[in-house]
Protein backbone atom coordinates (compact mmCIF):
# COMPACT_ATOMS: atom_id res chain seq x y z
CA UNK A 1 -15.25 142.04 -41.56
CA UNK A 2 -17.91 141.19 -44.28
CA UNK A 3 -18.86 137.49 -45.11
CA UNK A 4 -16.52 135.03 -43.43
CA UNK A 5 -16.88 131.39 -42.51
CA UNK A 6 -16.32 132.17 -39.06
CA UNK A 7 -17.53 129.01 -36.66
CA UNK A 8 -15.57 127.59 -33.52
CA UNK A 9 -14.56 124.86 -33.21
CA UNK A 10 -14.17 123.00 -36.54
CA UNK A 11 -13.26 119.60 -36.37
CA UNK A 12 -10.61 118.66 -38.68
CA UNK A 13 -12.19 115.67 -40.40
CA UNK A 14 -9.91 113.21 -42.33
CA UNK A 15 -12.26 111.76 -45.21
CA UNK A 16 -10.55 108.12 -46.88
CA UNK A 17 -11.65 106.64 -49.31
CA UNK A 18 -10.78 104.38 -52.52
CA UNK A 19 -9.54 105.04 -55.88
CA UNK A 20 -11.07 103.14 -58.72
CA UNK A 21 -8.28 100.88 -58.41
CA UNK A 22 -8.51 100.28 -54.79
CA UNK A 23 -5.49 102.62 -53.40
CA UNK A 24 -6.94 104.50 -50.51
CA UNK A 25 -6.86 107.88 -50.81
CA UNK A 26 -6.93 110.63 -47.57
CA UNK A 27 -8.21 114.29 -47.54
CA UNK A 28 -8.20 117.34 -44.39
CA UNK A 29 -11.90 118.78 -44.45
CA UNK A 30 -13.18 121.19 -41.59
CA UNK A 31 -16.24 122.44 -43.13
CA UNK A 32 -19.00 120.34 -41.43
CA UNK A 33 -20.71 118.72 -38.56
CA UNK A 34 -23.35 115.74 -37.47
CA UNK A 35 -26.66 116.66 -38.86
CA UNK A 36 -28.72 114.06 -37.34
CA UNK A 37 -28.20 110.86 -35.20
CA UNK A 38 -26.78 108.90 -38.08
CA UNK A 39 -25.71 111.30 -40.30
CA UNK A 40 -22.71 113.50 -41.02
CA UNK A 41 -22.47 116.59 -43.58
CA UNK A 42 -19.73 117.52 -45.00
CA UNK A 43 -18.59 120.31 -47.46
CA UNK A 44 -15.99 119.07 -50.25
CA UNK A 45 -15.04 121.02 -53.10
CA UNK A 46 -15.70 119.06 -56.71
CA UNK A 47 -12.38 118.92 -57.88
CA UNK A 48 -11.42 116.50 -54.97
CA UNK A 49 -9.97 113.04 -55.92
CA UNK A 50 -12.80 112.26 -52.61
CA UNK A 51 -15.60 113.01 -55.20
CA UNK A 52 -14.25 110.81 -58.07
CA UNK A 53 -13.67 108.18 -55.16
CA UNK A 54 -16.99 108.23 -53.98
CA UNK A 55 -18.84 107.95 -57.75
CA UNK A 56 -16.85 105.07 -57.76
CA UNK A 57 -17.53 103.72 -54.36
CA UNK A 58 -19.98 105.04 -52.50
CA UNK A 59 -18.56 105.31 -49.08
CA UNK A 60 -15.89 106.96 -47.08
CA UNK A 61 -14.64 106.92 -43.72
CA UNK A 62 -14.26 110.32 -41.29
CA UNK A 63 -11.92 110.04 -38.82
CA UNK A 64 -10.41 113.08 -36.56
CA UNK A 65 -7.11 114.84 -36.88
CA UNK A 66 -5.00 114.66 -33.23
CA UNK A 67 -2.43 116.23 -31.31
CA UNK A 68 -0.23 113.29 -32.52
CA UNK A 69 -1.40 113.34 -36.01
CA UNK A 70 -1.27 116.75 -36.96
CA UNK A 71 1.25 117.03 -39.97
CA UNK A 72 0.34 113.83 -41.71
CA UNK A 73 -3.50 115.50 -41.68
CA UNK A 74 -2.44 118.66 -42.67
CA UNK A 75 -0.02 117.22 -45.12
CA UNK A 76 -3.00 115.54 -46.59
CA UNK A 77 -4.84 118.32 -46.77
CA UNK A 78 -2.49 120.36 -49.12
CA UNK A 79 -1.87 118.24 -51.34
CA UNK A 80 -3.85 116.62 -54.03
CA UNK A 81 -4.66 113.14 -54.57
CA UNK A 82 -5.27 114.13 -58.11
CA UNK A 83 -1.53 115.15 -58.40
CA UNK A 84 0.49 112.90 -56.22
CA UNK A 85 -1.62 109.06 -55.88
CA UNK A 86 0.38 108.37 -53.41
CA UNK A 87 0.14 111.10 -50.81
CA UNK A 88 -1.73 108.06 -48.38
CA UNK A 89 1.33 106.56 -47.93
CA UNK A 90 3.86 109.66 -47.77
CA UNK A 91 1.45 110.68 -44.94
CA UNK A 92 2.59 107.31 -43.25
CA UNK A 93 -0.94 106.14 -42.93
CA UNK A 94 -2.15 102.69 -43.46
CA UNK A 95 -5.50 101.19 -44.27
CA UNK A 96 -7.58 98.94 -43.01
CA UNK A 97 -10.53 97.91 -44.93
CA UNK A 98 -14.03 98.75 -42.77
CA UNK A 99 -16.23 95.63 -42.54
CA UNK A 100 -19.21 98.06 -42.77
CA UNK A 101 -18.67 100.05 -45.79
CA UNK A 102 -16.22 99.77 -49.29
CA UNK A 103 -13.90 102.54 -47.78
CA UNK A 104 -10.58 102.36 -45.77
CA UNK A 105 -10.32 103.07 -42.03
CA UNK A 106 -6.84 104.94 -41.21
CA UNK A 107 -5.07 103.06 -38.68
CA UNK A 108 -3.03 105.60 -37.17
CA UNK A 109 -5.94 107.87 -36.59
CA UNK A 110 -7.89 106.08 -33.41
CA UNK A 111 -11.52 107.07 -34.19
CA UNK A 112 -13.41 106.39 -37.58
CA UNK A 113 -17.29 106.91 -38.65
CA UNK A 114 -17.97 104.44 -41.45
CA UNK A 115 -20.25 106.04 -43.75
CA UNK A 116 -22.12 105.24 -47.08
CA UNK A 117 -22.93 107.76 -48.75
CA UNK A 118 -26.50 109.45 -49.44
CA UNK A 119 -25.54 112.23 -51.24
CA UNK A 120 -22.77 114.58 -52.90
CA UNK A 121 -24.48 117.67 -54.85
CA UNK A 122 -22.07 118.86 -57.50
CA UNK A 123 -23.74 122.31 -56.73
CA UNK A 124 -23.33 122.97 -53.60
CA UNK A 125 -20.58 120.28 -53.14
CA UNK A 126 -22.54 119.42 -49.60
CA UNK A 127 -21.81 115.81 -49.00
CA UNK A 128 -24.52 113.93 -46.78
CA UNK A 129 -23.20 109.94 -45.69
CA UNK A 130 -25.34 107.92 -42.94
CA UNK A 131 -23.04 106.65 -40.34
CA UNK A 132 -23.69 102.80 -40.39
CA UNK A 133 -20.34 102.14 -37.74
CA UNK A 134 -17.92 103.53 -35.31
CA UNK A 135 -14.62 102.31 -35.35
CA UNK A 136 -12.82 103.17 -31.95
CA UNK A 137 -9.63 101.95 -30.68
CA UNK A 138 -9.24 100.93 -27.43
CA UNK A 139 -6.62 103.64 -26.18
CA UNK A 140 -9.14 106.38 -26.46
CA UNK A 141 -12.00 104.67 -24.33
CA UNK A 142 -13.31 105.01 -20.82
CA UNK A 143 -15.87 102.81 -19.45
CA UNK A 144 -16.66 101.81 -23.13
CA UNK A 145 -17.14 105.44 -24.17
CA UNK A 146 -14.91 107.71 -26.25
CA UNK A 147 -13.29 109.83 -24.11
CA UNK A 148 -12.12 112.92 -25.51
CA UNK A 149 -9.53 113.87 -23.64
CA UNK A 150 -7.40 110.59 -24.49
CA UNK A 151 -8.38 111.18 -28.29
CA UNK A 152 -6.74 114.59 -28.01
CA UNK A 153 -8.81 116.14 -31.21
CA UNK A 154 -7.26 119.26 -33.03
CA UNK A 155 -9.72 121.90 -34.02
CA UNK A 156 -9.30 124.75 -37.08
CA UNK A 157 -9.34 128.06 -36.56
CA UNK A 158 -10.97 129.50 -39.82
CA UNK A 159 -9.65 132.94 -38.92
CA UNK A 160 -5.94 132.64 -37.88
CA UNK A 161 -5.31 129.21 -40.38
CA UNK A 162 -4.19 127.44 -37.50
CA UNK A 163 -4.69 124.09 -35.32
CA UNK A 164 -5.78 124.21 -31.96
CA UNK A 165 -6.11 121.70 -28.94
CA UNK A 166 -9.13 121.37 -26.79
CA UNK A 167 -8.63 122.76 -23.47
CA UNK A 168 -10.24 121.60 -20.05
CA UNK A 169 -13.77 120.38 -19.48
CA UNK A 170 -15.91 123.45 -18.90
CA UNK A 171 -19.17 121.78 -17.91
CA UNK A 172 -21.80 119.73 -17.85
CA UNK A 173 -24.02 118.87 -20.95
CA UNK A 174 -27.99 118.53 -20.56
CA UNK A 175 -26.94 118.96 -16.54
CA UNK A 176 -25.49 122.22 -15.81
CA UNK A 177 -28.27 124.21 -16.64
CA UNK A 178 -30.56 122.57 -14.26
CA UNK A 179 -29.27 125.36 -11.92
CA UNK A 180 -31.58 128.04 -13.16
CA UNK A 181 -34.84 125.81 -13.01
C-alpha cells in the first residue's frame, strides 16, 4: 500500500476562528489529536484562511462534527474561506463569541475547546493551541460529564473518504484490564 495516513478513528475537528475584520470563519480538519492535558495538535495546511486568522488573532475554537451536523462540516471543509467569506453562514452556523479566547464558538455544534494558540509552524503546518475552556451544552451531558453517546461524534475514514458513527461502548478504560493482574 506504501505510505498512507492510515489512523482510526479521526475526529473531524471544526476549527473557527476570526477574520481580520471580525467575520468568523469555519474549517473541517481530521489530522490531529490531544497531545497533553491542555493541549491539542492539529495539522492545517498554510494556504488556509485558519492560518491568516490566527496571525491575526491568536486563537481558535475546535469543536466536533455530529451525526446531525455532518453536511454543514463537510461543506466547510471543501470550500475555501479564501474564496467564498461567507461560507460560515451558508453552512447555517452562528457564532458566539468565547469569553476565554478572541475566537468564535459555533452554536450549532454542542461541544467547543477554546484554545489560544502556542504555535503554527509554516513548515510543518503542525498547529499546537493550549486549551484554556470547554464549552459544553447541556444536551450532551450526564452527571456533569460529556457523554458521548448524546454528542453523537462522526469520525473520518482516511481510506474510504467517508464519515462514520461511533458504534456501542466496547469497554472499560483504565478498568477492564484489571482482569489479567
Amino acid at each position: 500500500m506504501g505510505s498512507k495516513p492510515l489512523a482510526f478513528p479521526m475526529p473531524v475537528y471544526i476549527i473557527a476562528t476570526y477574520g481580520a475584520d471580525g467575520t468568523p470563519n469555519a474549517m473541517n480538519a481530521a489530522w490531529g489529536g490531544i497531545s497533553g492535558d491542555h493541549r491539542i495538535t492539529i495539522c492545517v495546511d498554510r494556504s488556509h484562511k485558519t492560518v491568516a486568522n490566527l496571525e491575526a488573532h491568536k486563537a481558535f475554537t475546535v469543536s466536533f462534527a455530529t451525526e446531525d451536523t455532518e453536511v454543514p462540516c463537510d461543506y466547510v471543509g471543501i470550500v475555501s474561506g479564501n474564496k467564498v467569506p461567507n461560507k460560515f453562514e451558508i453552512a447555517g452556523f452562528h457564532a458566539e463569541k468565547s469569553a476565554y479566547v478572541d475566537a468564535p464558538i459555533i452554536k450549532e455544534l454542542p461541544l467547543a475547546l477554546e484554545c489560544r494558540m502556542i504555535s503554527y509552524d509554516i513548515e510543518t503546518e503542525v498547529l499546537v493551541g493550549e486549551i484554556v475552556n470547554v464549552s459544553a451544552d447541556e444536551s450532551i451531558l450526564t452527571d456533569g460529564k460529556v457523554d458521548v453517546a448524546k454528542l453523537k461524534p462522526i469520525v473520518y475514514d482516511t481510506a474510504g473518504h467517508s464519515y462514520y458513527a461511533l458504534g456501542r461502548k466496547a469497554g472499560s478504560a483504565f478498568f477492564d484490564g484489571k482482569k489479567l493482574m
